[in-house]
Protein backbone atom coordinates (compact mmCIF):
# COMPACT_ATOMS: atom_id res chain seq x y z
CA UNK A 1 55.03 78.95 65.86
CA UNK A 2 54.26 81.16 63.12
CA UNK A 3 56.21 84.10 63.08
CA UNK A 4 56.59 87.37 60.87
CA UNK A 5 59.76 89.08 61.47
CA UNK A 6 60.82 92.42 60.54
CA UNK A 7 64.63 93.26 60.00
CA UNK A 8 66.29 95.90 57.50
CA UNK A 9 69.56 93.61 56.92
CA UNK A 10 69.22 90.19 56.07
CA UNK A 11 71.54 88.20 53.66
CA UNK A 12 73.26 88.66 51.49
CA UNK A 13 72.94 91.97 52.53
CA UNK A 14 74.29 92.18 55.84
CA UNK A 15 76.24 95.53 57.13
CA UNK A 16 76.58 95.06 60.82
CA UNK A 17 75.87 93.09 64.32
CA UNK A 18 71.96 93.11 63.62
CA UNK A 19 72.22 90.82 60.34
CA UNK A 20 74.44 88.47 62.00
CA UNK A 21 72.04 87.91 64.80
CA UNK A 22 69.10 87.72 62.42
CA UNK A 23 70.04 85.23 60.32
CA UNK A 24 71.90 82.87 62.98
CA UNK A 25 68.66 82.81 65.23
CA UNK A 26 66.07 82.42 62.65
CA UNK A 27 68.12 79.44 61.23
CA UNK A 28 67.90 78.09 64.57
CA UNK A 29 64.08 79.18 65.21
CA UNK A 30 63.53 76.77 61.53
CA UNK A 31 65.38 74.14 63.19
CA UNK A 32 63.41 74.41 66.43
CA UNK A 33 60.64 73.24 64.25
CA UNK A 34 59.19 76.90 63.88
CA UNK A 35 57.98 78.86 60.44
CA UNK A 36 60.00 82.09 60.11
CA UNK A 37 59.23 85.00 57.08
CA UNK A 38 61.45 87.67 57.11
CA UNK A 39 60.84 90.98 55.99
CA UNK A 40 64.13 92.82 54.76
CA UNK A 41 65.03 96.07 52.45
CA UNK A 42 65.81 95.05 48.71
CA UNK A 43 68.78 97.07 47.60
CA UNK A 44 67.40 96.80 44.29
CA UNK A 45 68.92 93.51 42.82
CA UNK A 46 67.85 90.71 44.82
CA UNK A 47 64.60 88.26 44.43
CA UNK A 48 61.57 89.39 46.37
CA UNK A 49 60.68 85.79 47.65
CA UNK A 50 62.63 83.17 48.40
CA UNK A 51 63.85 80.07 50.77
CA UNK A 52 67.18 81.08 52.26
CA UNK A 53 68.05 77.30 55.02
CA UNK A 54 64.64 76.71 55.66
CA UNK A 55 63.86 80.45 56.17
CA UNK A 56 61.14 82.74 53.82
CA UNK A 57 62.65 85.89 52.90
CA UNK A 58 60.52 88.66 51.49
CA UNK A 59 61.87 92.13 50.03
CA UNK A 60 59.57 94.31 48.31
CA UNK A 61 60.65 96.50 45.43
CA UNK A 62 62.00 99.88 46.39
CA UNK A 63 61.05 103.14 44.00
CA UNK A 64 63.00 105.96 45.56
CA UNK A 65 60.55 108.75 47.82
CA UNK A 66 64.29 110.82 48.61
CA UNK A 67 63.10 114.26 46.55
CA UNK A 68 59.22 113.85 47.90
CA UNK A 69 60.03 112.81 51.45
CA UNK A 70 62.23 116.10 51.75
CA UNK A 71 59.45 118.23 52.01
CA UNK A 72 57.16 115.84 54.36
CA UNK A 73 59.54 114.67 56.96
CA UNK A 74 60.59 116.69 60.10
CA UNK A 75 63.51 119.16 60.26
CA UNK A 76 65.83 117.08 61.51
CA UNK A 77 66.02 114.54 59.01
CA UNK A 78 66.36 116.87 56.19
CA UNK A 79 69.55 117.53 57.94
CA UNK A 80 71.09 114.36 57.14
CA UNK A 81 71.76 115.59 53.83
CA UNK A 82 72.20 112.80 51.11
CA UNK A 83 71.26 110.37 54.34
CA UNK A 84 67.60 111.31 53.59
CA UNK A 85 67.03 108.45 50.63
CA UNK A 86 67.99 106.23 53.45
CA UNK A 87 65.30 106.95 55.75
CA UNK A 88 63.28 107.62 52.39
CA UNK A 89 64.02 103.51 51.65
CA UNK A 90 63.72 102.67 55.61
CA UNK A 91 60.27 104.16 55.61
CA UNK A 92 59.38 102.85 52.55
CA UNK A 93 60.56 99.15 53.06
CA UNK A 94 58.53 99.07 56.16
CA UNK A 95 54.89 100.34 54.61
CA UNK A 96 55.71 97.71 51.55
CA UNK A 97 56.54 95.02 54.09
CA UNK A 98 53.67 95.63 56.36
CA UNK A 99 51.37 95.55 53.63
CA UNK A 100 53.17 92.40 52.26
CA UNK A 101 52.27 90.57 55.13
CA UNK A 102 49.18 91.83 55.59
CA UNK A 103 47.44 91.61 52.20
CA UNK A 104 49.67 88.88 50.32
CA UNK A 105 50.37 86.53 52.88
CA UNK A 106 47.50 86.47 55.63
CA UNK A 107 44.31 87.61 53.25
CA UNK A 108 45.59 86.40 49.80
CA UNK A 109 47.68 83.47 50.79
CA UNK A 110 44.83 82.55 53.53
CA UNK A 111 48.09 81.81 56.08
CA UNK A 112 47.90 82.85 59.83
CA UNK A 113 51.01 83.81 62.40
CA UNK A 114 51.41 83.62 65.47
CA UNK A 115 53.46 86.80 66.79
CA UNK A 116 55.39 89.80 64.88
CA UNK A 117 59.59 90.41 65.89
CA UNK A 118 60.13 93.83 65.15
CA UNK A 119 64.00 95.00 65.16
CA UNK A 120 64.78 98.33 66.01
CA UNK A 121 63.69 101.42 64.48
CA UNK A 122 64.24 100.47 61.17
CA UNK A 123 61.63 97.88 61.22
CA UNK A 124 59.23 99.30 63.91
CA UNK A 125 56.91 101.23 61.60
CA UNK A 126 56.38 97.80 59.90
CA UNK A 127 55.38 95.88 63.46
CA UNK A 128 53.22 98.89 64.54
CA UNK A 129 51.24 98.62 61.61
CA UNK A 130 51.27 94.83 60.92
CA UNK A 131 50.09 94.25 65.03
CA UNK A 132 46.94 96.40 64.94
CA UNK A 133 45.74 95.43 61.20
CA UNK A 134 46.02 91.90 62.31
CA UNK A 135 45.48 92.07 65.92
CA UNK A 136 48.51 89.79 66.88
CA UNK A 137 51.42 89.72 69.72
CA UNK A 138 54.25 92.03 68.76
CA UNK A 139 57.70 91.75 70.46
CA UNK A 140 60.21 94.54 70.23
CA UNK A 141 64.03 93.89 69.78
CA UNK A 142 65.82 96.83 70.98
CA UNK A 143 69.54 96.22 69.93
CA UNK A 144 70.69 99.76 70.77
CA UNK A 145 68.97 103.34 71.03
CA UNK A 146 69.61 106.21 69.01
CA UNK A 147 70.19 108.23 72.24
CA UNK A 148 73.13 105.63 73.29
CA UNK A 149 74.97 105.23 69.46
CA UNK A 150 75.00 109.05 68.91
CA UNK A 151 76.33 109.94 72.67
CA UNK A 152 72.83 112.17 72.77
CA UNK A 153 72.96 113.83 69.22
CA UNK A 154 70.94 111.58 67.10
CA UNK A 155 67.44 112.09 65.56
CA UNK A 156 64.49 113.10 67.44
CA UNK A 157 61.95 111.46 64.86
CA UNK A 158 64.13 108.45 65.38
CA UNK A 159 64.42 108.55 69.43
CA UNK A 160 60.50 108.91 69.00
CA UNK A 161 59.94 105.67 66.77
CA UNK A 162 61.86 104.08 69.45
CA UNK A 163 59.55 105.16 72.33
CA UNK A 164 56.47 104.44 69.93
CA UNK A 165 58.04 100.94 69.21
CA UNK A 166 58.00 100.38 73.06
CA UNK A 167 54.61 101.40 73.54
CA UNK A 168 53.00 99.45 71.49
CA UNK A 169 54.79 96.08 71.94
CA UNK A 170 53.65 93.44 74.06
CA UNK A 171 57.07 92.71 75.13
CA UNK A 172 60.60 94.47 75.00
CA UNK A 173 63.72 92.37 73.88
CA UNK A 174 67.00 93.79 74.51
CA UNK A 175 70.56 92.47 74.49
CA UNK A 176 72.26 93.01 78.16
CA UNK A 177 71.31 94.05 81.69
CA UNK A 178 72.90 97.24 80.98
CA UNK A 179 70.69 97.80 78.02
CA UNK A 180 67.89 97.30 80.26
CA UNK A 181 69.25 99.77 82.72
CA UNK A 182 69.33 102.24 79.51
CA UNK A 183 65.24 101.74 78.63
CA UNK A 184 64.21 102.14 81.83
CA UNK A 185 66.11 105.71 82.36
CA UNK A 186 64.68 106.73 79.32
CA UNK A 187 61.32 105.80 80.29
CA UNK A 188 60.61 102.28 79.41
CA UNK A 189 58.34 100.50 80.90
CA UNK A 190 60.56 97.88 83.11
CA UNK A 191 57.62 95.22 83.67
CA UNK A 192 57.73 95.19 79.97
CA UNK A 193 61.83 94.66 79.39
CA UNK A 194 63.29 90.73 79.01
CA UNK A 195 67.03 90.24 78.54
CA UNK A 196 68.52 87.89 76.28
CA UNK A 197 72.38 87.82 75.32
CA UNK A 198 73.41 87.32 71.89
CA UNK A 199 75.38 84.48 70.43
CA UNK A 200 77.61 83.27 68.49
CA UNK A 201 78.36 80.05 66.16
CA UNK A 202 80.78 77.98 68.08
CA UNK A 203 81.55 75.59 65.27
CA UNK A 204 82.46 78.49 62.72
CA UNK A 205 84.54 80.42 64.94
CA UNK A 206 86.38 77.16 66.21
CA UNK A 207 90.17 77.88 66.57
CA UNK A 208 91.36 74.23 65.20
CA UNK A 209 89.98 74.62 62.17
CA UNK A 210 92.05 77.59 60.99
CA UNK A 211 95.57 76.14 59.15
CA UNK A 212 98.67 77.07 60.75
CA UNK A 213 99.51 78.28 56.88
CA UNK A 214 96.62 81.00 56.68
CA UNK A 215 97.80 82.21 60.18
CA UNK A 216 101.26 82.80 58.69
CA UNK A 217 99.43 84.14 55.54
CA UNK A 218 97.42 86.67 57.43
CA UNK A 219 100.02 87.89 59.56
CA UNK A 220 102.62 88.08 56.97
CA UNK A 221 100.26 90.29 55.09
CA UNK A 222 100.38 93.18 57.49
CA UNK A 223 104.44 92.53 58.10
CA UNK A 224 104.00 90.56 61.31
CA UNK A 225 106.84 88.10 62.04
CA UNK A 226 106.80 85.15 64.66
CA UNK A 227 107.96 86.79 67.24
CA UNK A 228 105.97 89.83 67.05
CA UNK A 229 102.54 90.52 68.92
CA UNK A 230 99.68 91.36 66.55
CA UNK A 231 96.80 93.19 68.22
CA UNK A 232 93.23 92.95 66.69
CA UNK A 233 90.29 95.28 65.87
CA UNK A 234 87.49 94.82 63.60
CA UNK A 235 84.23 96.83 63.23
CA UNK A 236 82.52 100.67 62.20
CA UNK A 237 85.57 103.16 62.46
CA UNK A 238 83.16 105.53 64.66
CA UNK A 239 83.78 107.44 67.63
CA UNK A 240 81.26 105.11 69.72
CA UNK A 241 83.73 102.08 68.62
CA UNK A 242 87.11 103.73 70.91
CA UNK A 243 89.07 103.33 67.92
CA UNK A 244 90.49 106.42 67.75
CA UNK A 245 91.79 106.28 72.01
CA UNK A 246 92.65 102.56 70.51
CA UNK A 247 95.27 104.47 68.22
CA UNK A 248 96.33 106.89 70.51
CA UNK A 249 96.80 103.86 73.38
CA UNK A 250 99.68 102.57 70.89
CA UNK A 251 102.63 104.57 71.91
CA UNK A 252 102.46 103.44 75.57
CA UNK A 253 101.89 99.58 74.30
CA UNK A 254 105.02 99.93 72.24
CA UNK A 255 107.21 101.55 75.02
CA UNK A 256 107.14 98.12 76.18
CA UNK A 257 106.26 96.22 73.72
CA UNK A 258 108.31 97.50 70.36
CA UNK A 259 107.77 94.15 68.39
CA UNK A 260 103.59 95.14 68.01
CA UNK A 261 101.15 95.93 65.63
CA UNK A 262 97.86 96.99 65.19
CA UNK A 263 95.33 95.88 62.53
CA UNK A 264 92.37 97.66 62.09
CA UNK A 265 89.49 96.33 60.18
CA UNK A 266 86.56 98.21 58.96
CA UNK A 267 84.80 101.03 57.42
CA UNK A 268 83.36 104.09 58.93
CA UNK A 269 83.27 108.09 59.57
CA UNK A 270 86.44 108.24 61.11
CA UNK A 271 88.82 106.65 58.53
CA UNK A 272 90.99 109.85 56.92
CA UNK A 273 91.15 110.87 61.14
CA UNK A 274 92.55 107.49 62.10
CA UNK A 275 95.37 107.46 59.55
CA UNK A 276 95.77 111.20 61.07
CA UNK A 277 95.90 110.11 64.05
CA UNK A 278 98.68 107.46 63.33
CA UNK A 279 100.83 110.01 61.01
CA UNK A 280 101.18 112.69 64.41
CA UNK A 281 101.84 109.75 66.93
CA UNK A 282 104.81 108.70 64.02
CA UNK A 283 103.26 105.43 64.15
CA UNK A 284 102.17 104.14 60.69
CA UNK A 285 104.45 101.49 60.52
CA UNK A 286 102.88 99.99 63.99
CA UNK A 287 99.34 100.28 62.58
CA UNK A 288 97.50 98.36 60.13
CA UNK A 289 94.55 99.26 58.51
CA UNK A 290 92.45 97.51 56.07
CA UNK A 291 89.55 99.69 54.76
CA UNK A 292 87.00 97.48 53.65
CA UNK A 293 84.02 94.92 54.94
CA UNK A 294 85.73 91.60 54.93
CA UNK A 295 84.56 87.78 54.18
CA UNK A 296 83.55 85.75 57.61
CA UNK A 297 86.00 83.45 56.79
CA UNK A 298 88.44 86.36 56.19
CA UNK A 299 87.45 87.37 59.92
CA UNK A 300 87.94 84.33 61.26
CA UNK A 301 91.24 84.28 60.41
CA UNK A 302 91.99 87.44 61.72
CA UNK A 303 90.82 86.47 65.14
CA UNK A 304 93.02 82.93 65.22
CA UNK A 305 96.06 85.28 63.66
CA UNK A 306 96.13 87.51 66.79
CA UNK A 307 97.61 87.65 70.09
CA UNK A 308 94.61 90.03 71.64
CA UNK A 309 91.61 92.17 70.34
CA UNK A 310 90.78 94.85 71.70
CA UNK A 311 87.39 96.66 71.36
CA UNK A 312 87.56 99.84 73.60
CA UNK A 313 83.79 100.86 72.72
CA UNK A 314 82.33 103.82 74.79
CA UNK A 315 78.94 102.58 74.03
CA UNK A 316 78.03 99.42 73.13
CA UNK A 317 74.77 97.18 74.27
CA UNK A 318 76.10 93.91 73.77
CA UNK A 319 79.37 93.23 71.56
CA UNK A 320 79.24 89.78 69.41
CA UNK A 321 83.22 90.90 68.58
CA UNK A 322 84.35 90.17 71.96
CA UNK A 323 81.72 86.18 71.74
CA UNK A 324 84.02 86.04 68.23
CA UNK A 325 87.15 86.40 69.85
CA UNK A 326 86.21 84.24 72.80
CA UNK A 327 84.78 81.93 70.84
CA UNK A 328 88.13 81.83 68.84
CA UNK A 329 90.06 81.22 72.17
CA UNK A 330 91.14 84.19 72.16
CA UNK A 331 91.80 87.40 75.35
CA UNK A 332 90.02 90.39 75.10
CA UNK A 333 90.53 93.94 76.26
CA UNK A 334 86.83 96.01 76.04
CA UNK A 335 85.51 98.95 77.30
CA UNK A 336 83.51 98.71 80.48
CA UNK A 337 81.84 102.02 81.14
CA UNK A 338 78.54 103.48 81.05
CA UNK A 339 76.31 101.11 78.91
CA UNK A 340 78.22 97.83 77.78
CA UNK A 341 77.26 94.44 77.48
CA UNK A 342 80.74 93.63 77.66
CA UNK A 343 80.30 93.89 81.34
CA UNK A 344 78.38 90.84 81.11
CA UNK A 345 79.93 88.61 77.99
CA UNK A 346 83.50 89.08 79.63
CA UNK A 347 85.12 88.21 82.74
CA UNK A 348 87.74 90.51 84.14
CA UNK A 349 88.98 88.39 87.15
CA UNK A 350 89.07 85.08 89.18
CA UNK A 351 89.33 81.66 88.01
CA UNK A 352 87.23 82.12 85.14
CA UNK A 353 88.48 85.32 83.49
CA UNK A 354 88.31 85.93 79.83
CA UNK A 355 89.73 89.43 79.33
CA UNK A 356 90.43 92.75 81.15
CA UNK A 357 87.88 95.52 81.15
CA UNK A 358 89.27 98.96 80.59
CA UNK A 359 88.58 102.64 81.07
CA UNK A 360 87.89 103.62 76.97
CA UNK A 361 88.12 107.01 77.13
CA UNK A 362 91.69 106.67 78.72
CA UNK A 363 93.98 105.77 76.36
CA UNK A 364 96.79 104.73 79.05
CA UNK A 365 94.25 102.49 80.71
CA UNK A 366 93.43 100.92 77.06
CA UNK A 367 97.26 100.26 77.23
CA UNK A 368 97.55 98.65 80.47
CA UNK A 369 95.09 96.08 79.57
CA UNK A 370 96.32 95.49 76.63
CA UNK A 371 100.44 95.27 77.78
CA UNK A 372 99.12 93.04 80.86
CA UNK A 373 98.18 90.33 78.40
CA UNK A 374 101.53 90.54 76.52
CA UNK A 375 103.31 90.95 79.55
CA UNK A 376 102.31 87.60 80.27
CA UNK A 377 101.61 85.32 76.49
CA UNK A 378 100.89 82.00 78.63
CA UNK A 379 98.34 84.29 80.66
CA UNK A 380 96.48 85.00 77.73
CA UNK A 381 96.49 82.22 76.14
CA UNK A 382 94.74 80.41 79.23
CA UNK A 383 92.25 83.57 79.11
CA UNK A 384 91.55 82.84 75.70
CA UNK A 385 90.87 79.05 76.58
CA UNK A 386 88.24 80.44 79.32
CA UNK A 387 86.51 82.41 76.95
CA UNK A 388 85.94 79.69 74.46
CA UNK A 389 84.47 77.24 77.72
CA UNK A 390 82.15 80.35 78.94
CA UNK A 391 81.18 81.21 74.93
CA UNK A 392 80.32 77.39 74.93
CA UNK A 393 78.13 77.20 78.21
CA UNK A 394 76.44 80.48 77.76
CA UNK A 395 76.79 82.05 74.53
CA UNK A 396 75.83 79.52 72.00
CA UNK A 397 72.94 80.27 69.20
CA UNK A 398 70.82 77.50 70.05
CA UNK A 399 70.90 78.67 73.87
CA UNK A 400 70.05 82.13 72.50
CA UNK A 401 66.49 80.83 70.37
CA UNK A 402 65.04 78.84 72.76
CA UNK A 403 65.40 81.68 75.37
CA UNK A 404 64.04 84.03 72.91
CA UNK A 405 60.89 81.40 71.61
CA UNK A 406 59.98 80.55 75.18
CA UNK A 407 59.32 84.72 75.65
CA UNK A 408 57.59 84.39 72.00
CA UNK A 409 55.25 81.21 73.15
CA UNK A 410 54.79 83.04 76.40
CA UNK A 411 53.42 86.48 74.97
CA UNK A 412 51.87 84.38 72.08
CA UNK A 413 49.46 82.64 74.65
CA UNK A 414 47.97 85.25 76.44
């Protein structure tokens, strides 16, 4: 197949979940024997063609619309402040990108495609206009909504995108049963919904091929001796993430469990709160944090260095941090209420378990799951060994891209 596909991050410019998943399954769609070009925002300083494994990455030339676009666009995204070159750039990238594909590559280059991924909101505009000039297929990736990530006070304009984006497209990708559950309260058409997990590279995140040295390096860093339990977080330091119940859970892990600390990895809104948070509790010393976006490799390391992670998210539609740890043989304590794909990634009991699913607005329930695995090291470990088998059987990327072409050939052929 031919296919066009539309995604804001894209490397080397990844920032979250979205880029991951991007550029793992269209290195496996090129693989597959399929020809991928992917449309992607240019922060300004990167080429605007080229071959990245196998893959064709276009990103047209920004010139910034921020001071025009004030005075066009609806109330409520003039109140994101300085946020308003972003959606400037967003809306830009996607005209540029749609016309890219449209005018360069099908009636200058003479080339033809087969069906059009679009990827959320910030690449819908893009598919919209790309499926009727052309007249191809367009699937829709829905990887979250703005209704779930901003617990019901995001944008309007962007809610509506969203809705538009589902109307149009032939066929509705999202990332857990739960998601699905999500679309179809907010008024998505169900015939239209498929579900199709997300994944994770098995061989990168492969415990035996982290040294025993950069274990000790990585724990000694953050003062963490042998005989201490190191407990693991890594991702946006936002309210939707738990982090901040993940804090206050710490007292009632330590009560038990004096010889722990917490690492916390990331960058987000709630930073100067968190190491609040940890100053009132008189807690510092017990908690970690590391304030920046960190290598993959960096990241692995983290995840072989640690006894548990913990992701108490009250929203999240699918979770590749709790595949990660799994993948890394390691047990996981996640949220497990409302909309959360960790329902579905991680088992909480039986022969097969893989982690313990908590309450994550309770921060003594956040505790218990997290002092059950420590009550019990040997436990965890052989939770950690479960999650690695059911990440291999399930959760790998080439599982993931030949579930998601056969839905792609499918609404190709009609």
């Amino acid at each position: 197949m031919d296919i066009a596909y539309f995604v804001w991050e894209y490397p080397p410019r990844l920032v979250g979940g979205l880029g991951t998943y991007a550029t793992e399954i269209t290195r496996q769609f090129v693989k597959m024997g399929h020809n991928v070009s992917v449309f992607t925002l240019n922060p300004g300083n990167l080429k605007t063609r080229e071959l990245i494994a196998g893959v064709e990455v276009h990103r047209p030339m920004l010139v910034d619309l921020s001071d025009i676009i004030f005075d066009v666009v609806a109330e409520d995204i003039k109140r994101w402040g300085p946020g308003i070159k972003f959606f400037a750039d967003i809306f830009l990238y996607n005209l540029l990108s749609a016309s890219k594909l449209v005018n360069d590559l099908v009636k200058g280059e003479r080339r033809s495609f087969d069906i059009i991924s679009a990827h959320d909101w910030l690449s819908i505009i893009s598919g919209i206009v790309s499926k009727k000039e052309l007249n191809i297929p367009m699937v829709f990736h829905i990887h979250s909504t703005e209704q779930g990530r901003t617990m019901g006070n995001g944008s309007k304009v962007v809610m509506e995108l969203e809705k538009k984006g589902g109307l149009h497209a032939d066929v509705i990708i999202t990332v857990s049963n739960s998601m699905k559950k999500e679309l179809t309260d907010l008024g998505y058409p169900a015939e239209k919904i498929r579900v199709v997990w997300n994944g994770v590279d098995a061989n990168k995140y492969d415990p035996s091929k982290v040294p025993e040295e950069k274990i000790r390096e990585i724990r000694a860093k953050y003062g963490i001796g042998d005989d201490d339990f190191m407990i693991f977080f890594i991702g946006r330091l936002a309210r939707v993430k738990g982090v901040d119940k993940l804090i206050q859970a710490m007292p009632y892990v330590l009560e038990k469990h004096p010889n722990t600390k917490l690492v916390i990895v990331g960058l987000g809104d709630l930073k100067n709160k968190l190491i609040e948070q940890a100053k009132v509790l008189g807690i510092t010393d017990k908690v970690k944090f590391r304030f920046e976006f960190i290598s993959e490799d960096e990241r692995i390391a983290h995840y072989a260095a640690c006894d548990v992670a913990v992701f108490p998210s009250l929203y999240e539609p699918f979770g590749i941090v709790a595949l990660e740890a799994m993948s890394m043989a390691r047990p996981v304590v996640v949220g497990a209420r409302g909309i959360c794909g960790f329902k579905e990634s991680v088992v909480p009991a039986g022969p097969e378990q893989t982690g313990i699913h908590v309450n994550p607005y309770d921060p003594r329930d956040i505790a218990w799951g997290i002092n059950c695995i420590l009550d019990d090291p040997e436990k965890g470990k052989w939770m950690g060994e479960n999650g690695r088998r059911r990440v291999l059987k399930e959760f790998t990327w080439e599982k993931i891209a030949e579930k998601t072409i056969k839905i792609y050939e499918e609404v190709a052929s009609k």
